[in-house]
Protein backbone atom coordinates (compact mmCIF):
# COMPACT_ATOMS: atom_id res chain seq x y z
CA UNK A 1 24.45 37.02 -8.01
CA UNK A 2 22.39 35.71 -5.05
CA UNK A 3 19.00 34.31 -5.55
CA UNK A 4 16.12 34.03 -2.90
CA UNK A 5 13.22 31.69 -4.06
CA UNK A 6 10.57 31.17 -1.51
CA UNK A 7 7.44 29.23 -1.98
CA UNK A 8 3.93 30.70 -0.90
CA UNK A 9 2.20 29.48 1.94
CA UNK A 10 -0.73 28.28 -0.65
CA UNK A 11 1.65 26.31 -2.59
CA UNK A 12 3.42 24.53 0.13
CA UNK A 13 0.40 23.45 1.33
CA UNK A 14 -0.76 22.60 -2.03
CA UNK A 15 2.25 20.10 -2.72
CA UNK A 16 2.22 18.91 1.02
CA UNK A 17 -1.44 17.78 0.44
CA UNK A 18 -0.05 16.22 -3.32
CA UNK A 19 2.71 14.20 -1.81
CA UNK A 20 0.38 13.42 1.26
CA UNK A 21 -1.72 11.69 -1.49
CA UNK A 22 0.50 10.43 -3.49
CA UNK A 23 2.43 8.41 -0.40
CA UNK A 24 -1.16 7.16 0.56
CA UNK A 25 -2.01 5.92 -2.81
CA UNK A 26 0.74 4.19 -2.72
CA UNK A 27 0.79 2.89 0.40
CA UNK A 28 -2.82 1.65 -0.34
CA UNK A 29 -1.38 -0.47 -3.26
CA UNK A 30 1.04 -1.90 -1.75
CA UNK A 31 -1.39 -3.31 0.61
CA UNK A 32 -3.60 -4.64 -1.76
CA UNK A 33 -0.58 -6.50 -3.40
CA UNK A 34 0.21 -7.75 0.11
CA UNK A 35 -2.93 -8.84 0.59
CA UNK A 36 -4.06 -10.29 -2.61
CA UNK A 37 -0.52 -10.91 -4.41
CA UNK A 38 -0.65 -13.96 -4.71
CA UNK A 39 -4.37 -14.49 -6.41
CA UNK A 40 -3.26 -11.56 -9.02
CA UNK A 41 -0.27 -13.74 -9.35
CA UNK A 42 -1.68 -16.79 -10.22
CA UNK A 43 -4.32 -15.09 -12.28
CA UNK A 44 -1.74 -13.37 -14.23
CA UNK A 45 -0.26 -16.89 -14.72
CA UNK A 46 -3.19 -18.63 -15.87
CA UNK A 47 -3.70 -16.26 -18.41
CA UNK A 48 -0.06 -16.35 -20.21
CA UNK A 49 -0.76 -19.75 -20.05
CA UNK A 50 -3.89 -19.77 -21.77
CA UNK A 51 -1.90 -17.85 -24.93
CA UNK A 52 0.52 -20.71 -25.08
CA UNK A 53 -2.30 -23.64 -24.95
């Protein structure tokens, strides 16, 4: 038995505009973490440290 799904034109362009922003989400985290990795990585340190002092 053959099958034939298709997807509507308003739902392709519904999960086109989803994964459009979804990849710039993400791409706008990433460079905040490129930016500022290294102060949320020290902060992060500080405060394990300040459980263990």
């Amino acid at each position: 038995m053959k099958s034939y799904y298709s997807i509507s034109p308003s739902r392709l362009t519904l999960y086109t505009t989803l994964a459009l922003f979804a990849a710039m989400a993400t791409g706008a985290t990433f460079a905040a973490w490129f930016n500022h990795g290294d102060t949320i990585f020290l902060s992060l340190i500080q405060a394990g440290l300040s459980w263990c002092i």
